[in-house]
PDB file of N, CA and C in Angstrom:
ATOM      1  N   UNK A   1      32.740 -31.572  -4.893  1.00  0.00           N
ATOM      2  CA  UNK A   1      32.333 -30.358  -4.203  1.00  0.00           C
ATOM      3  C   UNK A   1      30.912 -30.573  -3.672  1.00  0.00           C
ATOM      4  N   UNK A   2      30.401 -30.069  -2.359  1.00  0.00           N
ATOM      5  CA  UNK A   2      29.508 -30.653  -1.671  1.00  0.00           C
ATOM      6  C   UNK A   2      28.765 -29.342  -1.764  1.00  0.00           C
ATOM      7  N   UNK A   3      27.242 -29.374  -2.541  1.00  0.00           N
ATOM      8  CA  UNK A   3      26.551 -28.015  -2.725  1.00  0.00           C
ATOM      9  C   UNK A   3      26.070 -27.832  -0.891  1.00  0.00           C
ATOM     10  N   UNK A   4      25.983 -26.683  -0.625  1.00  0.00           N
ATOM     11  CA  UNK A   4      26.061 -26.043   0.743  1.00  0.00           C
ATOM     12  C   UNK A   4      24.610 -25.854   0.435  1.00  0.00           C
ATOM     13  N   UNK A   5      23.657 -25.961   1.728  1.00  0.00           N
ATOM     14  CA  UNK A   5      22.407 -25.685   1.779  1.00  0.00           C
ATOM     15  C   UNK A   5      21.974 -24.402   2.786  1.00  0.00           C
ATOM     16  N   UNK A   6      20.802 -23.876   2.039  1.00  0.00           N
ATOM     17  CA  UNK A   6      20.528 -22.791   2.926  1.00  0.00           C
ATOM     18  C   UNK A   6      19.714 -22.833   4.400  1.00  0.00           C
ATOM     19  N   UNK A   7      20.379 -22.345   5.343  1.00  0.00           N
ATOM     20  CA  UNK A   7      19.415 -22.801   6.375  1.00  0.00           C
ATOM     21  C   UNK A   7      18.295 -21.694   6.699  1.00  0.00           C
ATOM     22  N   UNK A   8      17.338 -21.577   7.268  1.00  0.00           N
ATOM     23  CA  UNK A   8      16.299 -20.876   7.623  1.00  0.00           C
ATOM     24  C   UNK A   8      16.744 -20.084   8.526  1.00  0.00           C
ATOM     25  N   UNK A   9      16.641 -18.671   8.558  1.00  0.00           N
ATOM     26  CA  UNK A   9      17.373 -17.577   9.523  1.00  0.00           C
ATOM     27  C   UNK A   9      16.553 -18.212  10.917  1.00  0.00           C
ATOM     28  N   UNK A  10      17.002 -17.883  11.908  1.00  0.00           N
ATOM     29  CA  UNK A  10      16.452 -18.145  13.495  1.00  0.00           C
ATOM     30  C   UNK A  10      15.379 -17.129  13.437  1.00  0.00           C
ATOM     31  N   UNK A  11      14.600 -17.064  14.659  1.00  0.00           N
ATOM     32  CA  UNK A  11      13.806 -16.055  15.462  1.00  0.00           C
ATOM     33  C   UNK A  11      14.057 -15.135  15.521  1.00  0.00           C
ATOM     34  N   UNK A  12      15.611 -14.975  15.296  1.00  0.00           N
ATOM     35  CA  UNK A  12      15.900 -13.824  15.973  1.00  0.00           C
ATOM     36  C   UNK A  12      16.599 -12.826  14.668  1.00  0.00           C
ATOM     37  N   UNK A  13      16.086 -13.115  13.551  1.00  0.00           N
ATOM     38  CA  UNK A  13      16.689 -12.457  12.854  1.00  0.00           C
ATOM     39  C   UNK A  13      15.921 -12.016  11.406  1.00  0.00           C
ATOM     40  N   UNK A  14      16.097 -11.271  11.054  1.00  0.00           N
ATOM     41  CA  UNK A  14      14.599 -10.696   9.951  1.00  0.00           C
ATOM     42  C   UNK A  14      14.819 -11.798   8.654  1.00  0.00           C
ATOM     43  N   UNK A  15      13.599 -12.455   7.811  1.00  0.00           N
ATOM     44  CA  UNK A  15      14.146 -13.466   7.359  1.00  0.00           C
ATOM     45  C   UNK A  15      14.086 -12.883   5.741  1.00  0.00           C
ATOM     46  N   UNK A  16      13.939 -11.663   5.656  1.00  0.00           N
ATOM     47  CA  UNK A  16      14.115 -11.254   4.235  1.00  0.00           C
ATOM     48  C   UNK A  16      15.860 -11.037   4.138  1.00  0.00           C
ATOM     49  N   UNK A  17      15.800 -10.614   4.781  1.00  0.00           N
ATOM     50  CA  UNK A  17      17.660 -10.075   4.644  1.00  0.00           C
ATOM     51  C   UNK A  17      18.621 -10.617   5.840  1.00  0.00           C
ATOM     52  N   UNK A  18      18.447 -11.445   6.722  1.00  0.00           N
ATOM     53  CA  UNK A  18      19.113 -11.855   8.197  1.00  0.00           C
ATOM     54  C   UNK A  18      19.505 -11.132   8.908  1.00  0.00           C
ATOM     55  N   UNK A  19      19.160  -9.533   9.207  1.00  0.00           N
ATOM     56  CA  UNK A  19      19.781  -9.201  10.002  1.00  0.00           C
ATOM     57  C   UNK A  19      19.260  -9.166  11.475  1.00  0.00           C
ATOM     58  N   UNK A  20      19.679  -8.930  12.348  1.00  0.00           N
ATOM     59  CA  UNK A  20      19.028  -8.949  13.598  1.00  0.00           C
ATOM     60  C   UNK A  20      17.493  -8.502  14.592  1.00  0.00           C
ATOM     61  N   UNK A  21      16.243  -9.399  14.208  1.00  0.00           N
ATOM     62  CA  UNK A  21      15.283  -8.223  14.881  1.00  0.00           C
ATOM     63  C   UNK A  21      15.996  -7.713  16.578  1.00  0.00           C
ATOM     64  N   UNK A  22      15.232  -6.199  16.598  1.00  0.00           N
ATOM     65  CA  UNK A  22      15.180  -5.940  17.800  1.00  0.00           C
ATOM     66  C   UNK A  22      14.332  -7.166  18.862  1.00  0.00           C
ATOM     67  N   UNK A  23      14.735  -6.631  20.092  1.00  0.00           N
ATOM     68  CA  UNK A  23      14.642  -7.926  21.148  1.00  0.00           C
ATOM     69  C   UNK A  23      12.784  -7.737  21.150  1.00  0.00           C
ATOM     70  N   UNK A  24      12.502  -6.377  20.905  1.00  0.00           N
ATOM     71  CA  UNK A  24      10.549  -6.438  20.802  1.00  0.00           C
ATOM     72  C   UNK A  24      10.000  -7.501  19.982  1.00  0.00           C
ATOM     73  N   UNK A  25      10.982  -7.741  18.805  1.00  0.00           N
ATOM     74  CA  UNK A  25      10.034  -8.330  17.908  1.00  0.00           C
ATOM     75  C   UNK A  25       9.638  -9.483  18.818  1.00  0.00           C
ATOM     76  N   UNK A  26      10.079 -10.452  19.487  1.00  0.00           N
ATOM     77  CA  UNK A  26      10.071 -11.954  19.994  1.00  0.00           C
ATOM     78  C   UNK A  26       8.004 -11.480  20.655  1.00  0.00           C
ATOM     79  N   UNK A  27       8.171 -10.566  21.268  1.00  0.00           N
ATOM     80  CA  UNK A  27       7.322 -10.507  22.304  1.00  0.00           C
ATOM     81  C   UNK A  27       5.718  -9.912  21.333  1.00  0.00           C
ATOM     82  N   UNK A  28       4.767 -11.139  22.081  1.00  0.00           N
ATOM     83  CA  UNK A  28       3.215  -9.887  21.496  1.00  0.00           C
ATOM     84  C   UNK A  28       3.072  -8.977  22.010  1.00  0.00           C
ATOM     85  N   UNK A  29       2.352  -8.030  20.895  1.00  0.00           N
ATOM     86  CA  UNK A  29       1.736  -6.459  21.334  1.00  0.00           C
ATOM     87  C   UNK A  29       0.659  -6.741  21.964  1.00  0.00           C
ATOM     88  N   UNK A  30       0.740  -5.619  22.757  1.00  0.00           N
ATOM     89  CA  UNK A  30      -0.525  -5.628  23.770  1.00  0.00           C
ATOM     90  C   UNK A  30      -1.719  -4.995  23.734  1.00  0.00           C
ATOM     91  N   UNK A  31      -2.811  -5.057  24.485  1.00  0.00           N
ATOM     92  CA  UNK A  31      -4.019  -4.553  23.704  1.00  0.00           C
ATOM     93  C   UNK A  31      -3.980  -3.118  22.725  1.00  0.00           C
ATOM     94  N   UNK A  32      -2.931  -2.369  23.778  1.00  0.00           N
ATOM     95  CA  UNK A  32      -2.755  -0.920  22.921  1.00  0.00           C
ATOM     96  C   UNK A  32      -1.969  -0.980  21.845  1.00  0.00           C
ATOM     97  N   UNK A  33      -1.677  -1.394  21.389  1.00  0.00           N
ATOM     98  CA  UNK A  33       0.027  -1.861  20.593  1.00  0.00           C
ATOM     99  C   UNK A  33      -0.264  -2.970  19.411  1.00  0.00           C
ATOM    100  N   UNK A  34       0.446  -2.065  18.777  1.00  0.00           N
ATOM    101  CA  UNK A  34       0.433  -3.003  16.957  1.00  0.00           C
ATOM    102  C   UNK A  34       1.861  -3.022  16.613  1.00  0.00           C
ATOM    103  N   UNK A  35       1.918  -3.973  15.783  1.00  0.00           N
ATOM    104  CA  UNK A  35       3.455  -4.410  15.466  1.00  0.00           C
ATOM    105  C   UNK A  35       3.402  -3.813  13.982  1.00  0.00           C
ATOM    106  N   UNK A  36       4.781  -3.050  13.558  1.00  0.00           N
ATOM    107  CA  UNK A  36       4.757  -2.422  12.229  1.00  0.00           C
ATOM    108  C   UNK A  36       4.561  -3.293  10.986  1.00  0.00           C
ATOM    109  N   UNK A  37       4.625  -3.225  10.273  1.00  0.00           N
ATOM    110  CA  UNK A  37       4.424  -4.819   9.247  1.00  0.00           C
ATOM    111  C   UNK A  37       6.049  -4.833   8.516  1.00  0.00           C
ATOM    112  N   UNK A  38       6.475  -3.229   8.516  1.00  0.00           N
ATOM    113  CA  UNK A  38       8.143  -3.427   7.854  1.00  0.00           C
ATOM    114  C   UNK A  38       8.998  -3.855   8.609  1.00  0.00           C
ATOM    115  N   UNK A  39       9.202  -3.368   9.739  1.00  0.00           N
ATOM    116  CA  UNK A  39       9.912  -4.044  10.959  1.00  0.00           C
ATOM    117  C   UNK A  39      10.326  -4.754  11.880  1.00  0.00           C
ATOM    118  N   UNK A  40       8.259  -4.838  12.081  1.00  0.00           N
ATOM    119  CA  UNK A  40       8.383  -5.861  13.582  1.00  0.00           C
ATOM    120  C   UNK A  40       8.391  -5.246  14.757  1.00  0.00           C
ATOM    121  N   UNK A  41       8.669  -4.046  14.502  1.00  0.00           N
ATOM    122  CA  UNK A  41       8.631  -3.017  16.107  1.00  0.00           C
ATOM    123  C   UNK A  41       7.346  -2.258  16.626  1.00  0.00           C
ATOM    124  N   UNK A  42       6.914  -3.126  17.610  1.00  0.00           N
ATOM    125  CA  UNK A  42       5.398  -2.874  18.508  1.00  0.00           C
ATOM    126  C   UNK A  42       5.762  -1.302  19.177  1.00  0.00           C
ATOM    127  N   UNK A  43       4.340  -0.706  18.433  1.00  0.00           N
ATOM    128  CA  UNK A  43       4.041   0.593  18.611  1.00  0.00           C
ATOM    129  C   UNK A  43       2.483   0.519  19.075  1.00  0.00           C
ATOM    130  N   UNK A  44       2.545   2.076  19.519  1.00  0.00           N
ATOM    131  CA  UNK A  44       1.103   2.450  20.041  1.00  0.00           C
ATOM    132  C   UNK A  44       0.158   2.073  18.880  1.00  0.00           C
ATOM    133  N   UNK A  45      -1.053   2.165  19.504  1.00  0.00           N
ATOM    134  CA  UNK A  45      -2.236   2.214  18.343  1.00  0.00           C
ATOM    135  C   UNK A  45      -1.854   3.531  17.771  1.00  0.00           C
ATOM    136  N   UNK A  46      -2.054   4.552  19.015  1.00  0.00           N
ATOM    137  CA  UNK A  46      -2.587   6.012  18.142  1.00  0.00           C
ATOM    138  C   UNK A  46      -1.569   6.756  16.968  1.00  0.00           C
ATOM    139  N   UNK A  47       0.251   5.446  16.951  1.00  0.00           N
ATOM    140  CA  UNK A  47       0.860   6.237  16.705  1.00  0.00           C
ATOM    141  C   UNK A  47       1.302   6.409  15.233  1.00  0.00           C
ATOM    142  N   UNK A  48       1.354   7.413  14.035  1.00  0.00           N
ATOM    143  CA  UNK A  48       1.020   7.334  12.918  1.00  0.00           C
ATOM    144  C   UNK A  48       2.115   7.690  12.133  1.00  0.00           C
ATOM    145  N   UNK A  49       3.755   7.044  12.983  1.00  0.00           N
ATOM    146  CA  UNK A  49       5.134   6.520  12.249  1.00  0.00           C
ATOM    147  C   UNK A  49       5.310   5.456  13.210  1.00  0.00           C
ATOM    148  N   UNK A  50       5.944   4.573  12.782  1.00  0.00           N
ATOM    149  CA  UNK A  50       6.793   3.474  13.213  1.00  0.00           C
ATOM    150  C   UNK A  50       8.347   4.240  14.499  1.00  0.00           C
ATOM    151  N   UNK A  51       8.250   4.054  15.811  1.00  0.00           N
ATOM    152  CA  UNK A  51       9.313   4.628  16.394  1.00  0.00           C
ATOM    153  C   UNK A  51      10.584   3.866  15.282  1.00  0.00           C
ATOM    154  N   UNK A  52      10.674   2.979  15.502  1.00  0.00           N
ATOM    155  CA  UNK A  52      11.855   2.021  15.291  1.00  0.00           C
ATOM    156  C   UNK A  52      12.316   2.618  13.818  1.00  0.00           C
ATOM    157  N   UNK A  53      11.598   2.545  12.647  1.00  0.00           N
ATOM    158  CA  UNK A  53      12.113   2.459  10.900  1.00  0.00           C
ATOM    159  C   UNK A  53      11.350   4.199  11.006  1.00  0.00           C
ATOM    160  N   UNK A  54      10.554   4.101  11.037  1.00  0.00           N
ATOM    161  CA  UNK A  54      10.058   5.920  10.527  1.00  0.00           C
ATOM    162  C   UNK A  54       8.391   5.056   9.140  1.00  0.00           C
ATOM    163  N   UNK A  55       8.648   4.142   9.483  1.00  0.00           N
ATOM    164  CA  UNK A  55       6.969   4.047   7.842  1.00  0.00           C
ATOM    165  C   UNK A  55       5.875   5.102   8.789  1.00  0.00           C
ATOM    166  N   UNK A  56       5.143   5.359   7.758  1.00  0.00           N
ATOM    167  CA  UNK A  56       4.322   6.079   8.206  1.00  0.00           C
ATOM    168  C   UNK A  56       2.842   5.010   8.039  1.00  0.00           C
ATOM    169  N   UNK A  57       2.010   5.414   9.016  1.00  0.00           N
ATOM    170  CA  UNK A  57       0.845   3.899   8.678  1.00  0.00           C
ATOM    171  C   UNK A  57      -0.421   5.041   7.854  1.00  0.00           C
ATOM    172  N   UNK A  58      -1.032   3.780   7.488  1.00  0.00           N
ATOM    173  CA  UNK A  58      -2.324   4.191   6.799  1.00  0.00           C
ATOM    174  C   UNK A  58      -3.295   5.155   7.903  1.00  0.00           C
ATOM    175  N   UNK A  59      -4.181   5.548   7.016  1.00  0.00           N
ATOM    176  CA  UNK A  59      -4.962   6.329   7.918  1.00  0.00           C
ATOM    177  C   UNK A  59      -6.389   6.528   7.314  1.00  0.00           C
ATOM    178  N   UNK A  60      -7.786   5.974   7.961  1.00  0.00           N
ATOM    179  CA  UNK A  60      -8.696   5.772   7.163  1.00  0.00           C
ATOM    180  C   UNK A  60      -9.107   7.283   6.345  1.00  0.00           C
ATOM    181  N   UNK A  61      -8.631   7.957   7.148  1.00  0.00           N
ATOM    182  CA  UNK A  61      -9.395   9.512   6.545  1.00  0.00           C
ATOM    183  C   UNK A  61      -8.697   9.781   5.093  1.00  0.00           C
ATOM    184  N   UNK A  62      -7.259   9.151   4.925  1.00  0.00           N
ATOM    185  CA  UNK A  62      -6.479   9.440   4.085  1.00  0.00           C
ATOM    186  C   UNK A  62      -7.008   8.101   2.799  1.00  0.00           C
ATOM    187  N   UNK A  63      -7.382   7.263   3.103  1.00  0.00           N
ATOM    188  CA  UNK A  63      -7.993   6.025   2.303  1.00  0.00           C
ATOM    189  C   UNK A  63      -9.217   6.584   1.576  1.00  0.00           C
ATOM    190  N   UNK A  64     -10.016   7.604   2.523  1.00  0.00           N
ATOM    191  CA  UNK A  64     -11.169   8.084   1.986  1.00  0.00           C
ATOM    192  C   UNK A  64     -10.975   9.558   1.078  1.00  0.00           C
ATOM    193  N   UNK A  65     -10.338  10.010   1.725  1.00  0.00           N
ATOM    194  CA  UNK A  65      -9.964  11.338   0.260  1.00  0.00           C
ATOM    195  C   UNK A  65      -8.887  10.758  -0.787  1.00  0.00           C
ATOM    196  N   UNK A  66      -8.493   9.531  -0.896  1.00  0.00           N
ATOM    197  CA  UNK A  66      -8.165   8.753  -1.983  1.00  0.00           C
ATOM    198  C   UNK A  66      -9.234   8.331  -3.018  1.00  0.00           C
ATOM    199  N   UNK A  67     -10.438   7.405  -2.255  1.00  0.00           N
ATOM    200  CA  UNK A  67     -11.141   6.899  -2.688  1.00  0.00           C
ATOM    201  C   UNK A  67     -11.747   8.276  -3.502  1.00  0.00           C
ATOM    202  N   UNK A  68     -12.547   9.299  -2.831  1.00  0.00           N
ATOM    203  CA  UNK A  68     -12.832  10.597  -3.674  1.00  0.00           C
ATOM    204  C   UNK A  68     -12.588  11.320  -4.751  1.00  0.00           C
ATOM    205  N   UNK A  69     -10.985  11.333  -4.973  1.00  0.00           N
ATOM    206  CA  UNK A  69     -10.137  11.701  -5.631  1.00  0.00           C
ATOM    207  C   UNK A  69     -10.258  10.703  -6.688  1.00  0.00           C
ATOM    208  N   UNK A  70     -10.286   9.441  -6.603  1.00  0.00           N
ATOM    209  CA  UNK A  70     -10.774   8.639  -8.135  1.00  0.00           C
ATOM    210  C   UNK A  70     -11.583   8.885  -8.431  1.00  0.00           C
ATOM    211  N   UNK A  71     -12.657   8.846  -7.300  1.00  0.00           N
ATOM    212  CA  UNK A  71     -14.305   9.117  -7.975  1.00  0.00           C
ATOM    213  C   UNK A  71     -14.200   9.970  -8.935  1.00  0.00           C
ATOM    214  N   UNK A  72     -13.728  11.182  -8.564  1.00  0.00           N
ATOM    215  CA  UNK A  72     -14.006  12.570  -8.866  1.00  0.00           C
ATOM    216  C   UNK A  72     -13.138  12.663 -10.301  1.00  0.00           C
ATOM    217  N   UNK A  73     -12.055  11.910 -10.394  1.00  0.00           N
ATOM    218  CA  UNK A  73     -11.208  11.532 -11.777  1.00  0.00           C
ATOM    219  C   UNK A  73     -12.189  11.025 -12.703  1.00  0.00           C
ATOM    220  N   UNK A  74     -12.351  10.073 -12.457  1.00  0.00           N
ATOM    221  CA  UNK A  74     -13.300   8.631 -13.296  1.00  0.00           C
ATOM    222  C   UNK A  74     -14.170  10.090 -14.008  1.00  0.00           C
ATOM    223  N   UNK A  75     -15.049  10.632 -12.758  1.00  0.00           N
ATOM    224  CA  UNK A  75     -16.140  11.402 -13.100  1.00  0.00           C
ATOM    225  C   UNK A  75     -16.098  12.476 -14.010  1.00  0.00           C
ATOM    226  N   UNK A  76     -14.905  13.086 -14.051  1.00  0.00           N
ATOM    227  CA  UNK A  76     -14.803  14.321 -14.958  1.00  0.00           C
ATOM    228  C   UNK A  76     -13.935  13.245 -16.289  1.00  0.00           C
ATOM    229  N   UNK A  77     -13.608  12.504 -16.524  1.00  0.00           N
ATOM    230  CA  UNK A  77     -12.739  11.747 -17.527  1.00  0.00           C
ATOM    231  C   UNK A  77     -14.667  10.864 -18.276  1.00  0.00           C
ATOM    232  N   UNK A  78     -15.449  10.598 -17.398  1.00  0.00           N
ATOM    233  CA  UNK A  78     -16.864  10.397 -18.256  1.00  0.00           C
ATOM    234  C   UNK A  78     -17.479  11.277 -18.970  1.00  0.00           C
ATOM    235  N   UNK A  79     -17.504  12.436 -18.168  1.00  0.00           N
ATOM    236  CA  UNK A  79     -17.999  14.317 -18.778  1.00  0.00           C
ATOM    237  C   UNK A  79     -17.224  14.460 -20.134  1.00  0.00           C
ATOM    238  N   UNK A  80     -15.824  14.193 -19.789  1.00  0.00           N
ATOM    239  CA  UNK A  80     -15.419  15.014 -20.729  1.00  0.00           C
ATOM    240  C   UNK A  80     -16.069  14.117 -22.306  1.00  0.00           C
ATOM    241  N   UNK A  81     -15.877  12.406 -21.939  1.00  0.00           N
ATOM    242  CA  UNK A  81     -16.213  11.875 -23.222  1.00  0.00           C
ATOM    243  C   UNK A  81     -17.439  12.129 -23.462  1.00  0.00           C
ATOM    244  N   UNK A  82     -18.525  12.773 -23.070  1.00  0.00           N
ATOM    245  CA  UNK A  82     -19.757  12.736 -23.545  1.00  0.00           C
ATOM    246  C   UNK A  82     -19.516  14.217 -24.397  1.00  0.00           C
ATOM    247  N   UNK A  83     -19.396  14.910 -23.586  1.00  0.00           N
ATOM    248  CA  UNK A  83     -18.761  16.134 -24.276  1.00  0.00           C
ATOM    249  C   UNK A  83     -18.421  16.119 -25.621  1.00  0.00           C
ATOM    250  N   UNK A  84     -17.364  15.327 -25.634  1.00  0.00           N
ATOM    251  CA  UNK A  84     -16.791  14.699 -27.177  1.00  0.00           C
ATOM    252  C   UNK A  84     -17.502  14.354 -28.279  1.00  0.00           C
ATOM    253  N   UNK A  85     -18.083  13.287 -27.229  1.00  0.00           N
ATOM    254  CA  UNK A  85     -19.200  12.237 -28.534  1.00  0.00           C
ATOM    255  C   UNK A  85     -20.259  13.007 -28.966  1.00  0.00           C
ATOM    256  N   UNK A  86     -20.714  14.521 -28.434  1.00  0.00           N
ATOM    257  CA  UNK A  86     -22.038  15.280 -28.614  1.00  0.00           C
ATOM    258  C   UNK A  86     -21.267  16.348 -30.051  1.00  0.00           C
ATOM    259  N   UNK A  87     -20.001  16.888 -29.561  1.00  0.00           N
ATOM    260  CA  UNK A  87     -19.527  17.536 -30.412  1.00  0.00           C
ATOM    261  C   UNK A  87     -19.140  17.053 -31.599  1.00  0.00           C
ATOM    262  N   UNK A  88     -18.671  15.683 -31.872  1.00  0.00           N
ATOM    263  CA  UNK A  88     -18.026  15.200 -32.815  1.00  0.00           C
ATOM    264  C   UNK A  88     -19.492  14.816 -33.966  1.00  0.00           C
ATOM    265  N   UNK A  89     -19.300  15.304 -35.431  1.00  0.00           N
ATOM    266  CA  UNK A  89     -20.587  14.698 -35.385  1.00  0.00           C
ATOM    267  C   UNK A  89     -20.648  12.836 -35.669  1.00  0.00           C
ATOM    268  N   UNK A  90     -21.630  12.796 -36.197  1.00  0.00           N
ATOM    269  CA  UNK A  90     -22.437  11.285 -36.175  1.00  0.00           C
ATOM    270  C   UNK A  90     -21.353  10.433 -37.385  1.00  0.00           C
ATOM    271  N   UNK A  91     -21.115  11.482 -38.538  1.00  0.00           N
ATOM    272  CA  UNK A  91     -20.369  10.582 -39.792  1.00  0.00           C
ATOM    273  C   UNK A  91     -19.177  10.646 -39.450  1.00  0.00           C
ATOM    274  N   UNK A  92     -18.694  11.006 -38.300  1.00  0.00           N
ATOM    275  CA  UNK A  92     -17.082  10.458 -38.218  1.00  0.00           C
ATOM    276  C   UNK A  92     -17.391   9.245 -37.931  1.00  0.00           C
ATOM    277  N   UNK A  93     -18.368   8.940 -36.631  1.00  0.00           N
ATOM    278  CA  UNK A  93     -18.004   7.423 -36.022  1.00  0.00           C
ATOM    279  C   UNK A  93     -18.782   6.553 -37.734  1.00  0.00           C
ATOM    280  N   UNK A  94     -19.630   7.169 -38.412  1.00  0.00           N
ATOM    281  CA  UNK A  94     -19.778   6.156 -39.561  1.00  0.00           C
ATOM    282  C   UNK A  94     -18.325   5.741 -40.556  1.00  0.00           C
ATOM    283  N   UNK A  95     -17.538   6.806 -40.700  1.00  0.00           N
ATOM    284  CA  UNK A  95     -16.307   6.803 -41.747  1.00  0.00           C
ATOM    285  C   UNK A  95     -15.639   6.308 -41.051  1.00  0.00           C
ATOM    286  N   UNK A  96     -15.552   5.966 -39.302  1.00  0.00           N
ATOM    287  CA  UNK A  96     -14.733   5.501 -38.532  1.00  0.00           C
ATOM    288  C   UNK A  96     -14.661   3.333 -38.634  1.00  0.00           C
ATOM    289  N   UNK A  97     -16.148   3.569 -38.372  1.00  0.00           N
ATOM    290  CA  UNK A  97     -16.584   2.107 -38.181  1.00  0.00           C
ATOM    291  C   UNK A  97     -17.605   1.516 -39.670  1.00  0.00           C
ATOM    292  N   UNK A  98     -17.437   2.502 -40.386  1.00  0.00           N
ATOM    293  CA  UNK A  98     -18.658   2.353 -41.240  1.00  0.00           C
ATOM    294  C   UNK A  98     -19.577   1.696 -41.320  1.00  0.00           C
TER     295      UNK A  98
END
């Protein structure tokens, strides 16, 4: 029995799963135009879904009330332990760690 080898999908075909890219993918985007990263299907800059699949793209404003939203976690999750360590007294952490 002769083990069968895998060949490398063509150009023309998505190489995670083989199925067919659209005929856009072959071609570069143009100055206005970005290619989706799930698809392959060249869209506007301004535009903030993918025509072709529906992903929705990043968006810096949305990166930055992310970034905030940890801050602001981290920050009240520090409060609260000081909070703690002021209330708790001194001979627990001795009976703790002695």
């Amino acid at each position: 029995m002769e083990a069968q080898r895998k060949q490398a999908p063509s150009m023309g075909s998505c190489p995670a799963c083989g199925a067919p890219l659209a005929e856009e993918a072959a071609r570069m985007p143009g100055p206005h135009e970005w290619r989706c990263e799930w698809c392959e299907a060249i869209n506007s800059l301004g535009a903030k879904r993918c025509a072709a699949c529906g992903a929705v793209y990043p968006r810096a404003d949305q990166d930055a009330a992310i970034q905030r939203a940890a801050e602001a976690r981290i920050q009240s999750a520090l409060d609260e332990i000081e909070i703690r360590e002021r209330i708790r007294p001194k001979s627990f952490w001795k009976r703790l760690f002695g």
